[in-house]
PDB file of N, CA and C in Angstrom:
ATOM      1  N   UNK A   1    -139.017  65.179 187.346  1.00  0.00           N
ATOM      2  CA  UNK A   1    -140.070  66.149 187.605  1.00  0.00           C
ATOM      3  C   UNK A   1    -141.428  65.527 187.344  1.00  0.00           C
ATOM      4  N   UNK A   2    -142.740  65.773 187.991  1.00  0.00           N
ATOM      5  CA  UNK A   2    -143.691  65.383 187.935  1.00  0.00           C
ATOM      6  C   UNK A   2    -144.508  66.508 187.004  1.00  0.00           C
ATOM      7  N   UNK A   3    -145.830  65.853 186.926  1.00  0.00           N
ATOM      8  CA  UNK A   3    -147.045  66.779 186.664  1.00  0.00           C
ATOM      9  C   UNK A   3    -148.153  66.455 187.375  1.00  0.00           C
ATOM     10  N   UNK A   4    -148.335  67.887 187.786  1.00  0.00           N
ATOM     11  CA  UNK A   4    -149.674  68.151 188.317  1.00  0.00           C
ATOM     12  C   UNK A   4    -151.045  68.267 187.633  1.00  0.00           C
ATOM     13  N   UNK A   5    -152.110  67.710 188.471  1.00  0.00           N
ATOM     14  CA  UNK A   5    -153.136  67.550 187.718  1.00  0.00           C
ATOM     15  C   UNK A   5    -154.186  67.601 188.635  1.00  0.00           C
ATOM     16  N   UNK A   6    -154.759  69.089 188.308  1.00  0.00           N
ATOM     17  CA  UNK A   6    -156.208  69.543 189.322  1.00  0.00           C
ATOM     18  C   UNK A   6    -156.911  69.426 188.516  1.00  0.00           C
ATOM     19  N   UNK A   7    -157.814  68.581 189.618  1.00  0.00           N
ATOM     20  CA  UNK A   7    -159.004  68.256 189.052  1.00  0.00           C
ATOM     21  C   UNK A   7    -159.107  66.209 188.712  1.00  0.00           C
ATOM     22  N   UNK A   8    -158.085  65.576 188.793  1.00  0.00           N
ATOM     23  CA  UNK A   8    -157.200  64.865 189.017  1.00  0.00           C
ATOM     24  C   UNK A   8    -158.203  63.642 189.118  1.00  0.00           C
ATOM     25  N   UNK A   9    -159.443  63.880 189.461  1.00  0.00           N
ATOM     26  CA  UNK A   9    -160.037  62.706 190.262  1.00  0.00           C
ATOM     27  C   UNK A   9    -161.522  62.550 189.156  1.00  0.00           C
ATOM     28  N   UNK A  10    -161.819  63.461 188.634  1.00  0.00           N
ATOM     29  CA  UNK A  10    -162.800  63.804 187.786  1.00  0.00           C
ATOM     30  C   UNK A  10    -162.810  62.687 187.431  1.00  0.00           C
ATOM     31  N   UNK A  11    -163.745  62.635 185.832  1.00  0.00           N
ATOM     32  CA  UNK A  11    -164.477  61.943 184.501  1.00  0.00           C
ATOM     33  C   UNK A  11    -162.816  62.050 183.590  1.00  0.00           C
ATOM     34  N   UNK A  12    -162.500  63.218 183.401  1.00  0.00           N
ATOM     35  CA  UNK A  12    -161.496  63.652 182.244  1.00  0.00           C
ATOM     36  C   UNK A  12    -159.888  63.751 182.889  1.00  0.00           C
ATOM     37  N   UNK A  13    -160.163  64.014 184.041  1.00  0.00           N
ATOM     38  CA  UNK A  13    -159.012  64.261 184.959  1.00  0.00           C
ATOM     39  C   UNK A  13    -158.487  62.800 185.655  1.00  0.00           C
ATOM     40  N   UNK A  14    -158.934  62.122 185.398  1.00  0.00           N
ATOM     41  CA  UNK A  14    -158.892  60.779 185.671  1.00  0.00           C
ATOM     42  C   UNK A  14    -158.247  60.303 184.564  1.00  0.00           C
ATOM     43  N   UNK A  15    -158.612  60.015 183.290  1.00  0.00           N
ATOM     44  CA  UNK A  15    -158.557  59.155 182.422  1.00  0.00           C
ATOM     45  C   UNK A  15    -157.018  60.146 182.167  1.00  0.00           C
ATOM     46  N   UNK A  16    -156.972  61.313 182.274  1.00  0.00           N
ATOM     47  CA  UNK A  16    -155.745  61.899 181.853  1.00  0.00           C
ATOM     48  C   UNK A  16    -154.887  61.252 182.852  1.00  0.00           C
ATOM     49  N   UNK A  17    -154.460  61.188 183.789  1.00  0.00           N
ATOM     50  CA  UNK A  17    -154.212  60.803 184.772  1.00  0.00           C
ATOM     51  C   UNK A  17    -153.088  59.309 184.467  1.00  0.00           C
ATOM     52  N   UNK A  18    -154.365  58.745 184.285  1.00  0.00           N
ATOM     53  CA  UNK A  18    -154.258  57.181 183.553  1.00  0.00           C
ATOM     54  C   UNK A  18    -153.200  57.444 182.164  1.00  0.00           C
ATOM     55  N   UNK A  19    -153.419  58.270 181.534  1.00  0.00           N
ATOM     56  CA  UNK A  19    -153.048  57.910 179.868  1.00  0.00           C
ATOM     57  C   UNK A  19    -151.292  58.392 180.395  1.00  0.00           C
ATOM     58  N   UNK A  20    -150.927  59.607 181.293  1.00  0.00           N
ATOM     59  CA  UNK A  20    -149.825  59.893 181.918  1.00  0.00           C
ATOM     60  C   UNK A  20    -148.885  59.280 182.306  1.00  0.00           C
ATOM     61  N   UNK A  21    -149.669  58.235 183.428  1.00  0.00           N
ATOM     62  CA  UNK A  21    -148.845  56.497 183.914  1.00  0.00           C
ATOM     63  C   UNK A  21    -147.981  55.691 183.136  1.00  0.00           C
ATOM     64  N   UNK A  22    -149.151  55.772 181.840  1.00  0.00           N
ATOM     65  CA  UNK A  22    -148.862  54.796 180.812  1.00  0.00           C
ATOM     66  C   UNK A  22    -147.316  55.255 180.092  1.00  0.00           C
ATOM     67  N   UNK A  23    -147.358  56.724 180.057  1.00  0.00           N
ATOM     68  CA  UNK A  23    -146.491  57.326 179.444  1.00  0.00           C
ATOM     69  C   UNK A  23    -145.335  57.696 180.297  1.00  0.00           C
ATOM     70  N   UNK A  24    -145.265  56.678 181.767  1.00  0.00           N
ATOM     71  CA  UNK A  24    -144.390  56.811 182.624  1.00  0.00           C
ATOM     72  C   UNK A  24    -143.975  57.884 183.345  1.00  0.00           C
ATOM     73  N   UNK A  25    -145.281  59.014 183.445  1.00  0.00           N
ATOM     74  CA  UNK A  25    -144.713  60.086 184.018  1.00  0.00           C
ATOM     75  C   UNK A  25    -145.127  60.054 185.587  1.00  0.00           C
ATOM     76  N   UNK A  26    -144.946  60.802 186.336  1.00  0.00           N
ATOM     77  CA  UNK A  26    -145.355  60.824 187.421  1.00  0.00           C
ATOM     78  C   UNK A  26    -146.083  61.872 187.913  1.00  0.00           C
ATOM     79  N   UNK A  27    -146.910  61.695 188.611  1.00  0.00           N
ATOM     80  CA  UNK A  27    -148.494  62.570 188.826  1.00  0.00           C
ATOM     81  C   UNK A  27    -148.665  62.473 189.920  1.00  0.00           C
ATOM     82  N   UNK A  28    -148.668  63.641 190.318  1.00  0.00           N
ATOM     83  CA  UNK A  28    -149.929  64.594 191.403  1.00  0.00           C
ATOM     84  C   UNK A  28    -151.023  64.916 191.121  1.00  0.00           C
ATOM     85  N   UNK A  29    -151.736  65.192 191.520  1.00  0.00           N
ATOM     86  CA  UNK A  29    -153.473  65.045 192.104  1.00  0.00           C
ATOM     87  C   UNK A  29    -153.716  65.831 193.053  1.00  0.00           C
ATOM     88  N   UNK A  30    -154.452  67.124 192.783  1.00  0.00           N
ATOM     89  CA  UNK A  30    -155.214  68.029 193.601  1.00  0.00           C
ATOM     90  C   UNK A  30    -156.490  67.797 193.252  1.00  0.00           C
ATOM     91  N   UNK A  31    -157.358  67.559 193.926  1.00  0.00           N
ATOM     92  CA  UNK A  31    -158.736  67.201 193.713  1.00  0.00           C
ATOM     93  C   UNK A  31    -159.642  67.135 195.561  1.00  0.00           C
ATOM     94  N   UNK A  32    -160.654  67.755 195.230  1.00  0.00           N
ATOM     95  CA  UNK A  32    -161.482  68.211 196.655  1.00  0.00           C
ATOM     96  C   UNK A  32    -162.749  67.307 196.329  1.00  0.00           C
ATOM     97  N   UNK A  33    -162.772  66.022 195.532  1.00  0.00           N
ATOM     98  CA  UNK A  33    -163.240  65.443 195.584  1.00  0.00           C
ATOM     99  C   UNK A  33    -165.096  65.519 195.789  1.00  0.00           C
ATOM    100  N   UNK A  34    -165.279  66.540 195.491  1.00  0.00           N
ATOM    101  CA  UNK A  34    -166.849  66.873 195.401  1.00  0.00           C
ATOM    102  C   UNK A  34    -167.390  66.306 194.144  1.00  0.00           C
ATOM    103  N   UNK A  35    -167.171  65.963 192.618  1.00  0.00           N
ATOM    104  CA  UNK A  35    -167.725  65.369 191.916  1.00  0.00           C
ATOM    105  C   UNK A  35    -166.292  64.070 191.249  1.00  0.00           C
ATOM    106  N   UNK A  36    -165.392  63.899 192.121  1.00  0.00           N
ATOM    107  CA  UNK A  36    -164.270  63.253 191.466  1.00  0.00           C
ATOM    108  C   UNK A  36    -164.600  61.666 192.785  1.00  0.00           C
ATOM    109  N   UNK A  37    -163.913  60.851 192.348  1.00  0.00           N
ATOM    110  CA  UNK A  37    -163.685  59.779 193.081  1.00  0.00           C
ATOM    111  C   UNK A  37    -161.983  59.248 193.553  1.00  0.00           C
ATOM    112  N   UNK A  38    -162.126  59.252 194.826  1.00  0.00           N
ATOM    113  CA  UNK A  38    -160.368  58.854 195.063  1.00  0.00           C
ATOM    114  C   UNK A  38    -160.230  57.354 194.335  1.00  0.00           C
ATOM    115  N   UNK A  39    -161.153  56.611 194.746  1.00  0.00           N
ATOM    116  CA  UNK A  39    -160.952  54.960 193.961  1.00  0.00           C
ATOM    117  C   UNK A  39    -160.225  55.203 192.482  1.00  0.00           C
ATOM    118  N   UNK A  40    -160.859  56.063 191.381  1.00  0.00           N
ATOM    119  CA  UNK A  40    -160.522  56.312 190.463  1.00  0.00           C
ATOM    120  C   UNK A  40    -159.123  56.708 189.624  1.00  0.00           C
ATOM    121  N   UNK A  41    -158.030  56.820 190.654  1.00  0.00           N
ATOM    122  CA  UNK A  41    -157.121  56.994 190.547  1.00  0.00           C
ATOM    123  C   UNK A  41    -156.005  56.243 191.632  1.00  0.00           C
ATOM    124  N   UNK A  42    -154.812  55.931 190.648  1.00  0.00           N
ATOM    125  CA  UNK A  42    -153.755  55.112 191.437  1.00  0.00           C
ATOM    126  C   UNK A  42    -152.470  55.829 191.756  1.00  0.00           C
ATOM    127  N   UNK A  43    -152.101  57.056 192.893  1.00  0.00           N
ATOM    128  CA  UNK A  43    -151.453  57.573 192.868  1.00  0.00           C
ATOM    129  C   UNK A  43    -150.875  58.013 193.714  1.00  0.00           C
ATOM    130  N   UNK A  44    -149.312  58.123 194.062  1.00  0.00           N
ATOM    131  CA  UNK A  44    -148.747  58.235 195.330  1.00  0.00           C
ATOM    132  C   UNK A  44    -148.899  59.710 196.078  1.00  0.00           C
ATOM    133  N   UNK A  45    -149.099  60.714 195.280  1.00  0.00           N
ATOM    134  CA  UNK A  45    -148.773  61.964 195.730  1.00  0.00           C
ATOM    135  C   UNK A  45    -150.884  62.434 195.255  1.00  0.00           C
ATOM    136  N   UNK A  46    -151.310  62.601 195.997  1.00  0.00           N
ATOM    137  CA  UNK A  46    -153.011  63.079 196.238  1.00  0.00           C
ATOM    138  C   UNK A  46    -153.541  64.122 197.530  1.00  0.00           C
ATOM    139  N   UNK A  47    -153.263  65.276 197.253  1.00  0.00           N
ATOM    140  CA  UNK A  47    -153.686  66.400 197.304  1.00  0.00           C
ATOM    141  C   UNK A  47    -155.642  66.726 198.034  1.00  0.00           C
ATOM    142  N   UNK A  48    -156.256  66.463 199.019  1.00  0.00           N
ATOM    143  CA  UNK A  48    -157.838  66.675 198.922  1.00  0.00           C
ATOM    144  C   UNK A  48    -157.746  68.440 199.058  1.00  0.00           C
ATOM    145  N   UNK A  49    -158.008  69.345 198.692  1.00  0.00           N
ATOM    146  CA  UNK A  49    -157.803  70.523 198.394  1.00  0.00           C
ATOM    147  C   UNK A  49    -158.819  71.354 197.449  1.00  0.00           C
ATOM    148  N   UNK A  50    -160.001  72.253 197.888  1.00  0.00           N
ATOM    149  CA  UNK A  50    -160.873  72.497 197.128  1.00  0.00           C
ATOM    150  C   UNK A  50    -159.651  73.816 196.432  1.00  0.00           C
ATOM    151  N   UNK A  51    -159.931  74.423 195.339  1.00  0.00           N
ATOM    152  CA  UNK A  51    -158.974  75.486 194.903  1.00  0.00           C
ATOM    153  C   UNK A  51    -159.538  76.649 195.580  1.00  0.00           C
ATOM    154  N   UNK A  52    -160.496  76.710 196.207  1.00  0.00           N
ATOM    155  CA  UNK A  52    -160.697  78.078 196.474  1.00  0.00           C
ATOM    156  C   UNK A  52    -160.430  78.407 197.965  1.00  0.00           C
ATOM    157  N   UNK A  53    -159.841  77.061 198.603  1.00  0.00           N
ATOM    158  CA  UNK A  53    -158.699  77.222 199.472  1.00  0.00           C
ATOM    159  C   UNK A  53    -157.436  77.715 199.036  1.00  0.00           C
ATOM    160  N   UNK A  54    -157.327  78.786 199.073  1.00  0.00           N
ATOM    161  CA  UNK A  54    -155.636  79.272 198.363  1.00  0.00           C
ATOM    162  C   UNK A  54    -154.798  79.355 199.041  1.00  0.00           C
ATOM    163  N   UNK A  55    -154.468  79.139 200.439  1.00  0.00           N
ATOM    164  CA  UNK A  55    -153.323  79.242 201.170  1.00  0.00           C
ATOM    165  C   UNK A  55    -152.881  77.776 200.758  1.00  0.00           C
ATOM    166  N   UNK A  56    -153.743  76.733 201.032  1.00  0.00           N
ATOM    167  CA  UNK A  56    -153.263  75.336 201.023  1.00  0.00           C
ATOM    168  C   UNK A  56    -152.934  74.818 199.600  1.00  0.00           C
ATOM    169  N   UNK A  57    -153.857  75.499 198.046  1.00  0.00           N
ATOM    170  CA  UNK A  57    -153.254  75.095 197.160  1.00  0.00           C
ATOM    171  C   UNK A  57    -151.800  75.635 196.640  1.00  0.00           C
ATOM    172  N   UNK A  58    -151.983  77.116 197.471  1.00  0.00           N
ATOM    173  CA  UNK A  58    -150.284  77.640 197.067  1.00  0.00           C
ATOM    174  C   UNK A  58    -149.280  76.643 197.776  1.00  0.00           C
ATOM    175  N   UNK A  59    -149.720  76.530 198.809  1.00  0.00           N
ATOM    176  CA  UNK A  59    -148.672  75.310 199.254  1.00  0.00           C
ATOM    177  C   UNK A  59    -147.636  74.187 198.835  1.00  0.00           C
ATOM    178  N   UNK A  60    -149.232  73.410 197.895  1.00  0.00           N
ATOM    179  CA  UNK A  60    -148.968  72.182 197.039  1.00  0.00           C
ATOM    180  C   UNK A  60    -148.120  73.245 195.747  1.00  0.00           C
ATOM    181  N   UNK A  61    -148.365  74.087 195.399  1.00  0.00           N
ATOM    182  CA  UNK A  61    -147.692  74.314 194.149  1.00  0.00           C
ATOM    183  C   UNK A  61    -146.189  74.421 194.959  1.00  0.00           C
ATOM    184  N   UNK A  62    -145.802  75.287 196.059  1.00  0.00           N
ATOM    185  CA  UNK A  62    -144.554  75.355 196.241  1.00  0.00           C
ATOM    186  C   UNK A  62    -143.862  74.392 196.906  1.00  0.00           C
ATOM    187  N   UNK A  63    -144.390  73.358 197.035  1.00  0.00           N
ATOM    188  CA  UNK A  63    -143.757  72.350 197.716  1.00  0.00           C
ATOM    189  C   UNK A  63    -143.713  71.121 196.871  1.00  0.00           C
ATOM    190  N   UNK A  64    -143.790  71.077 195.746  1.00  0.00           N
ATOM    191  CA  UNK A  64    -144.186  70.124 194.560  1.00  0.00           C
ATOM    192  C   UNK A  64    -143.156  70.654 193.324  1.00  0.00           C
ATOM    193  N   UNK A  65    -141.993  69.920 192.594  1.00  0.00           N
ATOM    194  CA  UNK A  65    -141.416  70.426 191.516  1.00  0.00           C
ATOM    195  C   UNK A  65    -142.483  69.782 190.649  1.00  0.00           C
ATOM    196  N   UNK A  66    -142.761  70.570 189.844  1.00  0.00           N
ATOM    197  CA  UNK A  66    -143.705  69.816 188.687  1.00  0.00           C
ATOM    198  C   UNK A  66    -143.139  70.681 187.516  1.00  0.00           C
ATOM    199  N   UNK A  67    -143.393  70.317 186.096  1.00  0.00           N
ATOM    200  CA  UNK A  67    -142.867  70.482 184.652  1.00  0.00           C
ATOM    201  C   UNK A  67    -144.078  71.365 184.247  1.00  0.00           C
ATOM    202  N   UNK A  68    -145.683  70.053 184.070  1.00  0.00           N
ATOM    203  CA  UNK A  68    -146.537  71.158 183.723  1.00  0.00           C
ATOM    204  C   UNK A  68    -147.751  70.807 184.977  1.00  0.00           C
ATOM    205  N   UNK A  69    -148.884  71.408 184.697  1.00  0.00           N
ATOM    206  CA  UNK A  69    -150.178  71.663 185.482  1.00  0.00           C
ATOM    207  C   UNK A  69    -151.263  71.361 184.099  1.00  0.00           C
ATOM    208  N   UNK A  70    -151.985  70.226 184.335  1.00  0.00           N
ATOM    209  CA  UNK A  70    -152.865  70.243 183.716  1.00  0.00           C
ATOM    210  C   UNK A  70    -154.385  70.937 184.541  1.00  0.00           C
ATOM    211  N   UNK A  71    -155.011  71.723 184.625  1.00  0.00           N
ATOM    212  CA  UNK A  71    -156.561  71.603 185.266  1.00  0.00           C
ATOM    213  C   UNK A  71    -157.490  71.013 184.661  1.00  0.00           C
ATOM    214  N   UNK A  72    -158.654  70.826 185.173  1.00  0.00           N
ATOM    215  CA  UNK A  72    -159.528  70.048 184.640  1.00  0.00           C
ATOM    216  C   UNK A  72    -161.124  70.539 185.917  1.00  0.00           C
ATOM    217  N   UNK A  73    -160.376  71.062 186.863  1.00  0.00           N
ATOM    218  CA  UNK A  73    -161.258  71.397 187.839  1.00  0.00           C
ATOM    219  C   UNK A  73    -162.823  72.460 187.181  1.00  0.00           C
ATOM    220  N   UNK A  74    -163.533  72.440 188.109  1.00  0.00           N
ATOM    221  CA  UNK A  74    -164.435  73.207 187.846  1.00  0.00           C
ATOM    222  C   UNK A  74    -165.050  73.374 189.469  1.00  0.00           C
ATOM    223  N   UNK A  75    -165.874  74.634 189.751  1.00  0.00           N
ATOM    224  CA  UNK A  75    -166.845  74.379 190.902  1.00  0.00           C
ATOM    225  C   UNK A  75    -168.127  73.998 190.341  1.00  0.00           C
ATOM    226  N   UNK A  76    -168.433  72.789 190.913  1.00  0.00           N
ATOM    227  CA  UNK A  76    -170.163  72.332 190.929  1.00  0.00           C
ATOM    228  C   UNK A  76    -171.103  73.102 192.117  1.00  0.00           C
ATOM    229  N   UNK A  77    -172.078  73.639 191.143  1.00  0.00           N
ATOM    230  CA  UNK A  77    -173.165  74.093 192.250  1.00  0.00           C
ATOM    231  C   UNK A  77    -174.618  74.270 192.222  1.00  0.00           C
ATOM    232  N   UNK A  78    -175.991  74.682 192.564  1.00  0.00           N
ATOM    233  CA  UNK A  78    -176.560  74.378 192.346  1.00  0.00           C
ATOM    234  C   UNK A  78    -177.292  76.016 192.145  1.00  0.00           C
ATOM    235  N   UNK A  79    -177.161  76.578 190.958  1.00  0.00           N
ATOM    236  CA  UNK A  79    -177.934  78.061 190.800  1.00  0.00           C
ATOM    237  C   UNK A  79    -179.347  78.137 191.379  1.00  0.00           C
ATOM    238  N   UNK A  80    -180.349  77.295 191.849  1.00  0.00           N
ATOM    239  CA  UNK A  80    -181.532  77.035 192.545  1.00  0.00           C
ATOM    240  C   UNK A  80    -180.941  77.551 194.297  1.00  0.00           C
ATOM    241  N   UNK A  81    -180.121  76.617 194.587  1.00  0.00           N
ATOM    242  CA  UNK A  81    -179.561  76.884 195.671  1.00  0.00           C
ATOM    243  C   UNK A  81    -178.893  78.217 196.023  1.00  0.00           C
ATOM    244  N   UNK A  82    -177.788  78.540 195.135  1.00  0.00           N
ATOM    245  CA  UNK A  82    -176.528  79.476 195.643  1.00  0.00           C
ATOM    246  C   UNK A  82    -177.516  80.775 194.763  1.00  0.00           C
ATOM    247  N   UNK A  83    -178.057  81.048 193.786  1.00  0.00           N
ATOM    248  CA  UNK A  83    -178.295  81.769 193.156  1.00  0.00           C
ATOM    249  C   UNK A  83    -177.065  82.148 192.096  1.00  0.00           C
ATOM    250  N   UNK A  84    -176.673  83.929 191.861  1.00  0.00           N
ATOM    251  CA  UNK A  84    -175.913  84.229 191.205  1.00  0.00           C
ATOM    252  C   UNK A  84    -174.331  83.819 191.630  1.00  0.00           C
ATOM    253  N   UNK A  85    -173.652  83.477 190.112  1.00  0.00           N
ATOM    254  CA  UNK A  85    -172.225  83.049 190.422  1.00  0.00           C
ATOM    255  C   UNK A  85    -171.547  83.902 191.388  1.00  0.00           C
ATOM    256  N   UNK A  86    -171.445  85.588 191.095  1.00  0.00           N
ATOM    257  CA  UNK A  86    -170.919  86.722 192.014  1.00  0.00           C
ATOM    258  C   UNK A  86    -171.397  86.495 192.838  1.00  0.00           C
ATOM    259  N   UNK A  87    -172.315  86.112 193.785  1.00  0.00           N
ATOM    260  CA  UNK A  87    -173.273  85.681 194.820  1.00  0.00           C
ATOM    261  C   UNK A  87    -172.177  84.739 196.064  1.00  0.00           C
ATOM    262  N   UNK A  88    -171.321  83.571 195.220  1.00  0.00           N
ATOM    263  CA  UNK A  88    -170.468  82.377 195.697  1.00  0.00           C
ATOM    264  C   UNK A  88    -169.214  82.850 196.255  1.00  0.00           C
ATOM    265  N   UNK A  89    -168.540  83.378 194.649  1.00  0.00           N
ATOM    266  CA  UNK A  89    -167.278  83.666 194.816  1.00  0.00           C
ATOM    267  C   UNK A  89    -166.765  84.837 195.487  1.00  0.00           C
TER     268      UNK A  89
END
């Protein structure tokens, strides 16, 4: 069984990622790559998938046996720009 890991591509989601390998597990990667880097990670199973696509992340969950789900995701945005959060979502 694997583990999943959104957010996967990040600063923190990365290095988790990494420390996982080490510990011989095997990892998935959902990441929409808006503040994450694909270079940053070495991994067979990589997901580009913002979460607030939900048809396509339900997908990856049901088509993926995984043990656990780490997140790490967040949305980046610019309150100058978008204004209020209720405003986005």
């Amino acid at each position: 069984m694997s583990i999943l890991v959104v957010g996967g591509a990040g600063y923190i989601g990365s290095h988790t990622v990494k420390y996982l390998q080490e510990k011989k597990e095997h990892v998935i990667v959902v990441d929409n790559l808006q503040s994450g880097h694909r270079e940053s990670i070495n991994v067979d199973h990589f997901y580009k998938i913002d979460i607030r696509e939900k048809k396509e992340l339900s997908n990856v969950f049901k088509k993926t046996q995984y043990r656990y789900c780490y997140s790490f995701c967040y949305l980046f945005f610019s309150w100058r720009k978008y204004g209020k959060t209720s405003e986005i979502l």
